[in-house]
C-alpha atoms as a PDB file:
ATOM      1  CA  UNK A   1       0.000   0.000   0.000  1.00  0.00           C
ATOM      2  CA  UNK A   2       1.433   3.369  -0.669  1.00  0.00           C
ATOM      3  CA  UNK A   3       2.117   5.364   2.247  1.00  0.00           C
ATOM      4  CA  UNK A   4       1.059   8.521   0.692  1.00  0.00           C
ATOM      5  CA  UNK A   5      -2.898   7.296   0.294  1.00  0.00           C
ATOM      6  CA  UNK A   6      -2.582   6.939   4.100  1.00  0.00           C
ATOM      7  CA  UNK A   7      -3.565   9.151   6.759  1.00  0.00           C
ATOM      8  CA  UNK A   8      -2.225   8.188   9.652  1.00  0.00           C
ATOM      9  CA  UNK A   9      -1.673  11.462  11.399  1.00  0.00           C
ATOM     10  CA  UNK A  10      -4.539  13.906  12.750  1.00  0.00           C
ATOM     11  CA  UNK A  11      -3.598  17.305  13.444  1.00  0.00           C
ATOM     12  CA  UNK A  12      -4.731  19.250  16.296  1.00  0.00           C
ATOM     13  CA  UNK A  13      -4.888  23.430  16.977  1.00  0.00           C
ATOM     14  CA  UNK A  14      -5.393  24.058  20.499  1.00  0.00           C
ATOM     15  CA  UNK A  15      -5.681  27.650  22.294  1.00  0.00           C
ATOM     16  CA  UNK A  16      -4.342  28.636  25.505  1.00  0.00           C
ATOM     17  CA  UNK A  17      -5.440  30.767  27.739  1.00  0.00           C
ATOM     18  CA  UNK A  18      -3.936  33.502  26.638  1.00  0.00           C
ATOM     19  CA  UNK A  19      -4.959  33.169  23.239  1.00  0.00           C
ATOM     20  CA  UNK A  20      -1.664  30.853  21.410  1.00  0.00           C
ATOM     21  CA  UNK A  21      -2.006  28.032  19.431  1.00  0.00           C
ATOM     22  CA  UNK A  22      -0.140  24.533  19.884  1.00  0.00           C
ATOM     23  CA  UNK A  23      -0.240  22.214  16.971  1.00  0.00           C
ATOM     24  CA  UNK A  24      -0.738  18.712  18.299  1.00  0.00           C
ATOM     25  CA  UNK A  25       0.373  16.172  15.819  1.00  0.00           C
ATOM     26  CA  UNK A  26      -0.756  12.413  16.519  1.00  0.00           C
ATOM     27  CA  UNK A  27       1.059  10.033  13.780  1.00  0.00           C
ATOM     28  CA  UNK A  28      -0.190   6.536  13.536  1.00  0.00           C
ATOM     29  CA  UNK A  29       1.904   4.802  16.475  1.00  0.00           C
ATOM     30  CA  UNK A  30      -0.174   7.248  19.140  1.00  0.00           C
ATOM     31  CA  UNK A  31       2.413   9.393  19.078  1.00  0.00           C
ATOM     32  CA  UNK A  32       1.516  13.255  20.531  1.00  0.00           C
ATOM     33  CA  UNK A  33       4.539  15.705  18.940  1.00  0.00           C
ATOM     34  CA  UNK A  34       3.653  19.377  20.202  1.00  0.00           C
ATOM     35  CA  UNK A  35       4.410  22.247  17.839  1.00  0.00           C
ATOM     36  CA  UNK A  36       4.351  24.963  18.977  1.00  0.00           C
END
């Protein structure tokens, strides 16, 4: 199967209290990777 027909991340835009984004990435193995 080709990887690139797969999703197998979700990403996630949370805001803080005072009003900033994180990007939350969660890849296929569970994996959380905060971006911020």
């Amino acid at each position: 199967m080709d990887e690139s027909s797969v999703v197998c991340g979700a990403l996630v835009h949370l805001q803080d209290e005072e009003g900033e984004f994180t990007a939350l990435v969660i890849d296929h193995e569970k994996r959380v990777t905060l971006v911020s």
